[in-house]
C-alpha atoms as a PDB file:
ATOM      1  CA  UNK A   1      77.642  48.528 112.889  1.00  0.00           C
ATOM      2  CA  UNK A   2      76.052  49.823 116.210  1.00  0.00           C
ATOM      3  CA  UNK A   3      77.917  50.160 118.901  1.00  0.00           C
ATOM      4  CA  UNK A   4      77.038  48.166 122.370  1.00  0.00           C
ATOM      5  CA  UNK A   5      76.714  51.182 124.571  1.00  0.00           C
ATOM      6  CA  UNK A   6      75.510  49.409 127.767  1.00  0.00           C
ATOM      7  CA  UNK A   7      79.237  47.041 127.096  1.00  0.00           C
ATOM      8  CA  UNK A   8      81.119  50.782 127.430  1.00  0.00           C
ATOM      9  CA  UNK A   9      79.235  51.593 130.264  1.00  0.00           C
ATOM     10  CA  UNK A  10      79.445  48.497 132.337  1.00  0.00           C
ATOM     11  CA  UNK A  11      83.356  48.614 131.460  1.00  0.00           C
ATOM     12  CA  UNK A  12      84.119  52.265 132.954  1.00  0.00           C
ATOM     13  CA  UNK A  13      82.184  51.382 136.052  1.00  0.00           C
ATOM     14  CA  UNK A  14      84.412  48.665 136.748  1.00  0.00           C
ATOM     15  CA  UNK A  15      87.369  50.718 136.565  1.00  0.00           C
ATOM     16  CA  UNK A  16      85.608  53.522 138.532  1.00  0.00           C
ATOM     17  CA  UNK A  17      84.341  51.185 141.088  1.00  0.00           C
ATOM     18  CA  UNK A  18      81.061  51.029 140.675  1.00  0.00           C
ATOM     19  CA  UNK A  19      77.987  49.033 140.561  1.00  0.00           C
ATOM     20  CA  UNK A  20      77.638  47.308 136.955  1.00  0.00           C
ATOM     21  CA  UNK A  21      74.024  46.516 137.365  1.00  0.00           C
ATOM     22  CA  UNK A  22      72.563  50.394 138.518  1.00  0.00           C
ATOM     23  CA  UNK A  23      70.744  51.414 135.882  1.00  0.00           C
ATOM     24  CA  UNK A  24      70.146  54.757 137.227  1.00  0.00           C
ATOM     25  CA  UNK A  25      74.206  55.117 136.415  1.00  0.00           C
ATOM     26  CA  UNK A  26      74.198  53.986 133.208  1.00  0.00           C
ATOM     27  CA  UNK A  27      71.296  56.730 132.392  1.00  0.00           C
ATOM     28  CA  UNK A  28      73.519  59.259 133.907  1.00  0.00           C
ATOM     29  CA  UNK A  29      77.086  57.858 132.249  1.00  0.00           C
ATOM     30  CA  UNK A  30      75.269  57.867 128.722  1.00  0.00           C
ATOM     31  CA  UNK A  31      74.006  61.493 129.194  1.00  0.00           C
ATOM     32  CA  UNK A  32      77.009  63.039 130.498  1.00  0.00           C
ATOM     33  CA  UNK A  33      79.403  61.582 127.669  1.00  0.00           C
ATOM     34  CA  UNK A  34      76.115  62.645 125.073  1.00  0.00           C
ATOM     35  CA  UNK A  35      76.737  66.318 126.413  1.00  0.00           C
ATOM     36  CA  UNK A  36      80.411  65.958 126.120  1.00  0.00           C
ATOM     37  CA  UNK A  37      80.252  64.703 122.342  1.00  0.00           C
ATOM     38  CA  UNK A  38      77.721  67.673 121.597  1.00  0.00           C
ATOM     39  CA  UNK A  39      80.311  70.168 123.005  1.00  0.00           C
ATOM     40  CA  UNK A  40      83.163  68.861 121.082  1.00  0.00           C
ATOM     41  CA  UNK A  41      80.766  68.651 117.821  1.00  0.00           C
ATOM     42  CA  UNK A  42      80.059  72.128 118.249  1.00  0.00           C
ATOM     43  CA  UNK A  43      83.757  73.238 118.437  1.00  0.00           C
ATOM     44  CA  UNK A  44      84.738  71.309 115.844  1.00  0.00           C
ATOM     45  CA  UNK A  45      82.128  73.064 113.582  1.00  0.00           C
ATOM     46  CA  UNK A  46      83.297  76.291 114.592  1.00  0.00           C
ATOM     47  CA  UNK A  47      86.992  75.907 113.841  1.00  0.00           C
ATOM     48  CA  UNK A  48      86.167  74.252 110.879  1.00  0.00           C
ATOM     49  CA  UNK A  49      84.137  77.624 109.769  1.00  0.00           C
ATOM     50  CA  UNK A  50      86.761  79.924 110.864  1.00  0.00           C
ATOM     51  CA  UNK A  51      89.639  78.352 109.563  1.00  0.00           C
ATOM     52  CA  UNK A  52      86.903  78.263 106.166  1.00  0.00           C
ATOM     53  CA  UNK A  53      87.230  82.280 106.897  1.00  0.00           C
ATOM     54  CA  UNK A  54      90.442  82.944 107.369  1.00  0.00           C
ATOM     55  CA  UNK A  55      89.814  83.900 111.236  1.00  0.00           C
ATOM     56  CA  UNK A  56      91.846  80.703 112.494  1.00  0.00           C
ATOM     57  CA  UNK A  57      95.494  79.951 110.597  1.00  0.00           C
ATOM     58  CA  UNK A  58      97.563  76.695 112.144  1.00  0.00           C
ATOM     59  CA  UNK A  59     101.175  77.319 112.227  1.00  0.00           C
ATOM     60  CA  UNK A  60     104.270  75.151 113.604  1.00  0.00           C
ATOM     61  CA  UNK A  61     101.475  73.671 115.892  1.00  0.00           C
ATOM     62  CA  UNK A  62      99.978  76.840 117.011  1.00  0.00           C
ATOM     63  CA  UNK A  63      96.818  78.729 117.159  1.00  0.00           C
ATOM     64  CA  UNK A  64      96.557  82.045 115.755  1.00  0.00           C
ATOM     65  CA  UNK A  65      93.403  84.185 115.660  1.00  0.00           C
ATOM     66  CA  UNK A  66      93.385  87.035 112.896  1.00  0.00           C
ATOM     67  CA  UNK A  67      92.291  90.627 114.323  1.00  0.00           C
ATOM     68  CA  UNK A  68      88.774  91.338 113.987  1.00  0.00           C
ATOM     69  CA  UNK A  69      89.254  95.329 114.599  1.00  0.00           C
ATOM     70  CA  UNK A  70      91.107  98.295 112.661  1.00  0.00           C
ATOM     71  CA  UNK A  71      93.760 100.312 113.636  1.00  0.00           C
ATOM     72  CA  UNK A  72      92.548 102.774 116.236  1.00  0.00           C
ATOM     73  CA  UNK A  73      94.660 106.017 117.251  1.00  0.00           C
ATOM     74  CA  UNK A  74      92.366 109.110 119.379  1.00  0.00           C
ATOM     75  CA  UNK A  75      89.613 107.348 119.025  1.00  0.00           C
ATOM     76  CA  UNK A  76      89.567 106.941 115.382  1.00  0.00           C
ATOM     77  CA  UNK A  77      89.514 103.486 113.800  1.00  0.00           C
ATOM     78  CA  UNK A  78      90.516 103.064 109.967  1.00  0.00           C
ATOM     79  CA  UNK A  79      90.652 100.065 108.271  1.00  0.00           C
ATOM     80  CA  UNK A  80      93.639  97.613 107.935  1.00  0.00           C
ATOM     81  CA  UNK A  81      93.669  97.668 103.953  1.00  0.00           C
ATOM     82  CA  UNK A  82      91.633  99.432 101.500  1.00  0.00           C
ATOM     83  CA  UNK A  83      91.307  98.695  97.743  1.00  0.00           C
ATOM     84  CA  UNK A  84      92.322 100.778  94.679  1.00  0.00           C
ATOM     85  CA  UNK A  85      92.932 101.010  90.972  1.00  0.00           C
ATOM     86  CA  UNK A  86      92.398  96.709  91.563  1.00  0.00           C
ATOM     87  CA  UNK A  87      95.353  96.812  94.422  1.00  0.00           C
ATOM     88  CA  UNK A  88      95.185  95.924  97.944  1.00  0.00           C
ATOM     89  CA  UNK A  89      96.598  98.574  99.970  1.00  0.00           C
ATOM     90  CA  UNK A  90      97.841  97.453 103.949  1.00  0.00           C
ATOM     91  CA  UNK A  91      97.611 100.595 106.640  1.00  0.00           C
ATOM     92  CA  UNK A  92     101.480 101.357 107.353  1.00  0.00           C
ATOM     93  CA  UNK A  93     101.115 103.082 110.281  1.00  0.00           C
ATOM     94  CA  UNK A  94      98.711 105.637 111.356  1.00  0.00           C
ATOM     95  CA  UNK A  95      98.877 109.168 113.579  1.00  0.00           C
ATOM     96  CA  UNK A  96      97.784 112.113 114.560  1.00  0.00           C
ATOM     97  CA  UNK A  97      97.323 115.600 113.252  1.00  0.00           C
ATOM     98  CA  UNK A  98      98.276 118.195 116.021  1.00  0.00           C
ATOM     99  CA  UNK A  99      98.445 122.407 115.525  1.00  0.00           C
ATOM    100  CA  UNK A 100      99.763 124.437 118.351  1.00  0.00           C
ATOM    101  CA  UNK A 101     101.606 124.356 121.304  1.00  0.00           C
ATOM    102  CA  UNK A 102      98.208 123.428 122.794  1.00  0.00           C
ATOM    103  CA  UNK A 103      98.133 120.275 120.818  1.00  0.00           C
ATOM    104  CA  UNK A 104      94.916 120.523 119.170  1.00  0.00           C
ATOM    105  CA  UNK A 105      93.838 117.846 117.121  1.00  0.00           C
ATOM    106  CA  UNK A 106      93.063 118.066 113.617  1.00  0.00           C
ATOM    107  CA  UNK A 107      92.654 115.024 112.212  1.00  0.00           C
ATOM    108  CA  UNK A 108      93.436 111.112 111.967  1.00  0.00           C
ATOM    109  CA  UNK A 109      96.129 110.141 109.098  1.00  0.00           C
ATOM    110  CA  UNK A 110      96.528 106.693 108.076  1.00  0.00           C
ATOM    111  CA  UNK A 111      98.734 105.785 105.480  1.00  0.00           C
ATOM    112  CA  UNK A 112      98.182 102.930 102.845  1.00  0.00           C
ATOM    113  CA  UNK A 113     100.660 101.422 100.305  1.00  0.00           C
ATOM    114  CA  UNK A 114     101.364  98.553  98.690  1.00  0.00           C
ATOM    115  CA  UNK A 115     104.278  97.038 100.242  1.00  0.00           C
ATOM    116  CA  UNK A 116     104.853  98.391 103.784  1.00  0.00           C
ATOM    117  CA  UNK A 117     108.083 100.146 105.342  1.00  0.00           C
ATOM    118  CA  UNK A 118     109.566 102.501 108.119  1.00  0.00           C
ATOM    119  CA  UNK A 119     111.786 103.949 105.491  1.00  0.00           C
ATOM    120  CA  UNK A 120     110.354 107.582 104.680  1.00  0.00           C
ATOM    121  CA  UNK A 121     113.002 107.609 101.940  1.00  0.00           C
ATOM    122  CA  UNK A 122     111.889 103.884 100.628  1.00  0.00           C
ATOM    123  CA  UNK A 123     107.989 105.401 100.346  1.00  0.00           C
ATOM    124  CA  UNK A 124     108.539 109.123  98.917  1.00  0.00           C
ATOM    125  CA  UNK A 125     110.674 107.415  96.088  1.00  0.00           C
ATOM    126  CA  UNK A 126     108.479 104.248  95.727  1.00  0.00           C
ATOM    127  CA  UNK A 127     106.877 103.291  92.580  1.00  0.00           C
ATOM    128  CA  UNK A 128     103.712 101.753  94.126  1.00  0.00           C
ATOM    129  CA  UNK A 129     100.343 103.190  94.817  1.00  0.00           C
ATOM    130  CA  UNK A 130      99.892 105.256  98.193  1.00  0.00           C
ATOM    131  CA  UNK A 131      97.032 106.671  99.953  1.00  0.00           C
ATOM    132  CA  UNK A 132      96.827 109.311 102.957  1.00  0.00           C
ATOM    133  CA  UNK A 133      93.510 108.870 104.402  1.00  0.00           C
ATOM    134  CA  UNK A 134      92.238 111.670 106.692  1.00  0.00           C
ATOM    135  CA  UNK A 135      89.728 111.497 109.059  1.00  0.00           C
ATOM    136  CA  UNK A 136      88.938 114.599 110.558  1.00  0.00           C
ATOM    137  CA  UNK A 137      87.659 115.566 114.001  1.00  0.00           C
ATOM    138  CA  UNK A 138      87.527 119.373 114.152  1.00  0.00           C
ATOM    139  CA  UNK A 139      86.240 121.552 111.153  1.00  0.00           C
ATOM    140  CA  UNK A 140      88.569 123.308 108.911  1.00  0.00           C
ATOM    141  CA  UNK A 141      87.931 125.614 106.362  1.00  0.00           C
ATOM    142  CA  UNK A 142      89.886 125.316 102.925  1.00  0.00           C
ATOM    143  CA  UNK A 143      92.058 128.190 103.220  1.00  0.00           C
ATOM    144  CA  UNK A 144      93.715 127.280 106.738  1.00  0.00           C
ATOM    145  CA  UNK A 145      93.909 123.762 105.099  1.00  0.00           C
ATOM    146  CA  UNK A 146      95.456 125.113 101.921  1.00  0.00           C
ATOM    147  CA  UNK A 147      97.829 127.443 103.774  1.00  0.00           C
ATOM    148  CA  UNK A 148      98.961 123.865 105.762  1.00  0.00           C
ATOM    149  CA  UNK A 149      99.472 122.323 102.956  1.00  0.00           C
ATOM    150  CA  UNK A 150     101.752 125.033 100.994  1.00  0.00           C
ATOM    151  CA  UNK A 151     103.689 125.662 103.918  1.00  0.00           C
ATOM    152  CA  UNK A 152     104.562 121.898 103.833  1.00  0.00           C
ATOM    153  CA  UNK A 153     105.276 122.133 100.160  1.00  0.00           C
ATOM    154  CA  UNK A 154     107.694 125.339 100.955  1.00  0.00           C
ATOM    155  CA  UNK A 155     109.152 123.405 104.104  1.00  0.00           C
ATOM    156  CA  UNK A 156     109.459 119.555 102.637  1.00  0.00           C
ATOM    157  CA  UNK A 157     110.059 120.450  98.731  1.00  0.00           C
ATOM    158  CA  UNK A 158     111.884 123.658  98.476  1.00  0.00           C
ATOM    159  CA  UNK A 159     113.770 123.361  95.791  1.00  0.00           C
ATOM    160  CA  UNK A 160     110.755 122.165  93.023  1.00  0.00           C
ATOM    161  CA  UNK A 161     108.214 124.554  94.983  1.00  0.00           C
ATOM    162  CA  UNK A 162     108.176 127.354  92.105  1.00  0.00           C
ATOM    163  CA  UNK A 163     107.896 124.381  89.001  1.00  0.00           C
ATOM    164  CA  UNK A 164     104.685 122.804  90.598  1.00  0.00           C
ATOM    165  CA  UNK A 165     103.512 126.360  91.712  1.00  0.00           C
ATOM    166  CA  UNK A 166     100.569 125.864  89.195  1.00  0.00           C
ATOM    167  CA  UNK A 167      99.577 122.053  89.865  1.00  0.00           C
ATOM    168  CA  UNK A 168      99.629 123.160  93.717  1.00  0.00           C
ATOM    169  CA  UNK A 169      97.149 125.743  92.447  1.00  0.00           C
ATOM    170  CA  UNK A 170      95.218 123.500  90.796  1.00  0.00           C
ATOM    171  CA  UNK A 171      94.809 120.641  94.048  1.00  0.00           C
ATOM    172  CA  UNK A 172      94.360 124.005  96.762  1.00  0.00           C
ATOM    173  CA  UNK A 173      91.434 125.050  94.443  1.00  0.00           C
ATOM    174  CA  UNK A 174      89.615 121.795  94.865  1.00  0.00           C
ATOM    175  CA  UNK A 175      89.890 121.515  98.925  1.00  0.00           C
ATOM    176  CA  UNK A 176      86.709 122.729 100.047  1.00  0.00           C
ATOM    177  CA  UNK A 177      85.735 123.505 103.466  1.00  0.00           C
ATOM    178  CA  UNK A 178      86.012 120.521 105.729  1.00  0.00           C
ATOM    179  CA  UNK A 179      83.636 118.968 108.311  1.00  0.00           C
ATOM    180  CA  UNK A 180      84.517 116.620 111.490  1.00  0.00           C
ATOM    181  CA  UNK A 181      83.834 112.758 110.852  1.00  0.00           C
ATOM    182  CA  UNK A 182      84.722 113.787 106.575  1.00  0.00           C
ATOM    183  CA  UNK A 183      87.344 111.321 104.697  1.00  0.00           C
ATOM    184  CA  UNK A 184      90.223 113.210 102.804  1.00  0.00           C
ATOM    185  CA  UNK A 185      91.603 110.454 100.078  1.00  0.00           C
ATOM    186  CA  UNK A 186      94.884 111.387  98.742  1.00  0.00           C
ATOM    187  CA  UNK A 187      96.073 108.722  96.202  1.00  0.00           C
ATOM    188  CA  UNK A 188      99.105 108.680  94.439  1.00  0.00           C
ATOM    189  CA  UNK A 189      99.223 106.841  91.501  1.00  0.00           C
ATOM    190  CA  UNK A 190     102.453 105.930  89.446  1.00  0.00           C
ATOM    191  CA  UNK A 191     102.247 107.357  85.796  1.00  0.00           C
ATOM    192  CA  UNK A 192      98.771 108.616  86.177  1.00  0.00           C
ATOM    193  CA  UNK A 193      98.658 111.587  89.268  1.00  0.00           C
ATOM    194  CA  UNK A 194      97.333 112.599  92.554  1.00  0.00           C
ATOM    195  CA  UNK A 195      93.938 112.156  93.275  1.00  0.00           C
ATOM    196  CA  UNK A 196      91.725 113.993  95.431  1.00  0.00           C
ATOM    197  CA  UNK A 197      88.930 112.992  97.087  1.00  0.00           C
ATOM    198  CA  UNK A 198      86.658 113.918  99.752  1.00  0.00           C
ATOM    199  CA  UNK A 199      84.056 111.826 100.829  1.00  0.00           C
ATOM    200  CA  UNK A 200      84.461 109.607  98.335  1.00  0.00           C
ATOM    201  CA  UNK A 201      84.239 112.203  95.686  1.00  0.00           C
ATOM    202  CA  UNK A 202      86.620 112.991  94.042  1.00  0.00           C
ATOM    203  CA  UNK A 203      87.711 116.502  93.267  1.00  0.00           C
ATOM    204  CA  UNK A 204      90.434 116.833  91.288  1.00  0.00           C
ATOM    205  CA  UNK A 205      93.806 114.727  89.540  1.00  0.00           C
ATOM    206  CA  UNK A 206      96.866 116.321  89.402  1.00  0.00           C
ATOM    207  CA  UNK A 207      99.677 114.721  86.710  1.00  0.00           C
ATOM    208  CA  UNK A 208     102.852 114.164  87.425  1.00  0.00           C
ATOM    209  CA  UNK A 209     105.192 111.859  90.123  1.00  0.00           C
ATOM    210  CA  UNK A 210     107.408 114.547  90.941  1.00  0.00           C
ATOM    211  CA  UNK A 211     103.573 116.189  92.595  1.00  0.00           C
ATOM    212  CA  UNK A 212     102.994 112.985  94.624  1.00  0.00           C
ATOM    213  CA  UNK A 213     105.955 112.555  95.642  1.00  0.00           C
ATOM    214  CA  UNK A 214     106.293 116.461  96.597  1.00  0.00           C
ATOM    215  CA  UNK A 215     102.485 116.134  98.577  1.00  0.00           C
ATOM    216  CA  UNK A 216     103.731 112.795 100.693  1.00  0.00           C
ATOM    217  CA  UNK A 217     106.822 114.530 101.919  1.00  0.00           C
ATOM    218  CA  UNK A 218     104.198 117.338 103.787  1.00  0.00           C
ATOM    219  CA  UNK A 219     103.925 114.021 106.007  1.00  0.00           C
ATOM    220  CA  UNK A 220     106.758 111.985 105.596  1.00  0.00           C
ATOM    221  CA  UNK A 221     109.808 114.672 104.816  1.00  0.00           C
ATOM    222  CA  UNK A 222     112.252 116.426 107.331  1.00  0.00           C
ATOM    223  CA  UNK A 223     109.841 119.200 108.516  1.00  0.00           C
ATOM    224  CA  UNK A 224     106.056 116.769 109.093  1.00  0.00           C
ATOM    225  CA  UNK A 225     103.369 119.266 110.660  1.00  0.00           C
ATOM    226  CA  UNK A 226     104.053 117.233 113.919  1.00  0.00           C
ATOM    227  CA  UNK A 227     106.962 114.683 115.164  1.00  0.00           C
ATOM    228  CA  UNK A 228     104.407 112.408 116.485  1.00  0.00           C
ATOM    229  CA  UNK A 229     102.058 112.208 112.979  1.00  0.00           C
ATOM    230  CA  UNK A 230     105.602 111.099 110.708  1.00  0.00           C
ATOM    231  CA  UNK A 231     106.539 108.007 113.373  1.00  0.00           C
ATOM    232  CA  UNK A 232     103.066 107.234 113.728  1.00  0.00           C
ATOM    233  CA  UNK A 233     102.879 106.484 109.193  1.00  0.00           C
ATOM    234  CA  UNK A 234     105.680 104.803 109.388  1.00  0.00           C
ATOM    235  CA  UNK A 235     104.328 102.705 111.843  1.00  0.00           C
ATOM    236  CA  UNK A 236     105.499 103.916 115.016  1.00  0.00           C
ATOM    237  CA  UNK A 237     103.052 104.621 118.379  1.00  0.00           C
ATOM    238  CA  UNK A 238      99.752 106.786 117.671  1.00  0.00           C
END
């Protein structure tokens, strides 16, 4: 049934005070509540497409909009999740490389797992997948990147350093030389290995969960290249 519009308008005007019989008011009346209804028609259409999205959630009567941008820490943005081996992987914290008393940076780390935690013990020890990503932002050539990396083995893992001797061998021989803006993937997968790759290439797999969990504590053990890098994985301030 169609509505009387002319009845609506001659209403409001009485309550406003008006004149009932301008018509040049009811033109104006009709066209302002038109624009009005338009509005509202176009914001309904947009929540209903966000919350379609995901962007909008509704909780205990409150509006929440989801992040549109990554994690960013000197500059560097990396994604909040990432997807391997059919897993979704959430960013646990993220930091930054530093060498020197100069504080030069290196590179970005961001860490990924499964199920997130500040516990560096909880993560080394965890059976779930993990990923350091590395985004670099100064060229390094392998061997000062392979002499990092054994010197965290030495410092974090001392006591299995001479039994994976030969599968740290095996992962320095596959680091080539590095370029700023490359990704470094370092996966660790339960009950399959390390993986290695750069660029999205990968480079090498090395067996074995005592290996992963050996590499992570370069990062996350009692000696991390920098203070600052460790709280930032385990989600502390970039």
């Amino acid at each position: 049934m169609q509505r009387d519009h002319s009845f609506t308008v001659r209403s409001f005007k009485r309550r406003q005070g008006c004149n009932p019989s301008d018509t040049t008011e009811d033109q104006n009346f009709l066209a302002s509540r038109r624009r009005l209804f338009s509005r509202r028609g176009a914001l309904g259409a947009f929540c209903s497409s966000a919350v379609a999205l995901g962007l909008i959630s509704f909780s205990a009567g409150s509006l929440w909009v989801e992040p549109a941008e990554a994690k960013s820490c000197g500059g560097v943005s990396l994604p909040d999740t990432v997807d391997k081996n059919g897993k979704t992987l959430r960013l646990n914290g993220i930091g930054i490389r530093e060498w020197g008393f100069i504080k030069l940076d290196l590179y970005v780390a961001g860490l990924y797992v499964e199920r997130t935690s500040n516990d560096p013990k909880v993560l080394l020890k965890s059976d779930q997948i993990r990923q350091m990503s590395l985004r670099l932002v100064r060229d390094i050539d392998a061997q000062k990147m392979n002499n990092a990396l054994d010197n965290g083995f030495k410092k974090n893992a001392p006591s299995r350093y001479e039994s994976l001797k030969p599968r740290i061998e095996r992962f320095r021989a596959a680091v080539p030389d590095l370029k700023s803006g490359q990704l470094i993937e370092i996966t660790m997968i339960p009950g399959k290995g390390t993986e290695l790759a750069v660029q999205g290439k990968v480079k090498v797999m090395i067996e074995g969960d005592d290996f992963a969990e050996s590499l992570l504590a370069i990062w996350l053990g009692p000696s991390p290249p920098n203070a600052g890098l460790k709280k930032g994985l385990l989600g502390g301030p970039c």
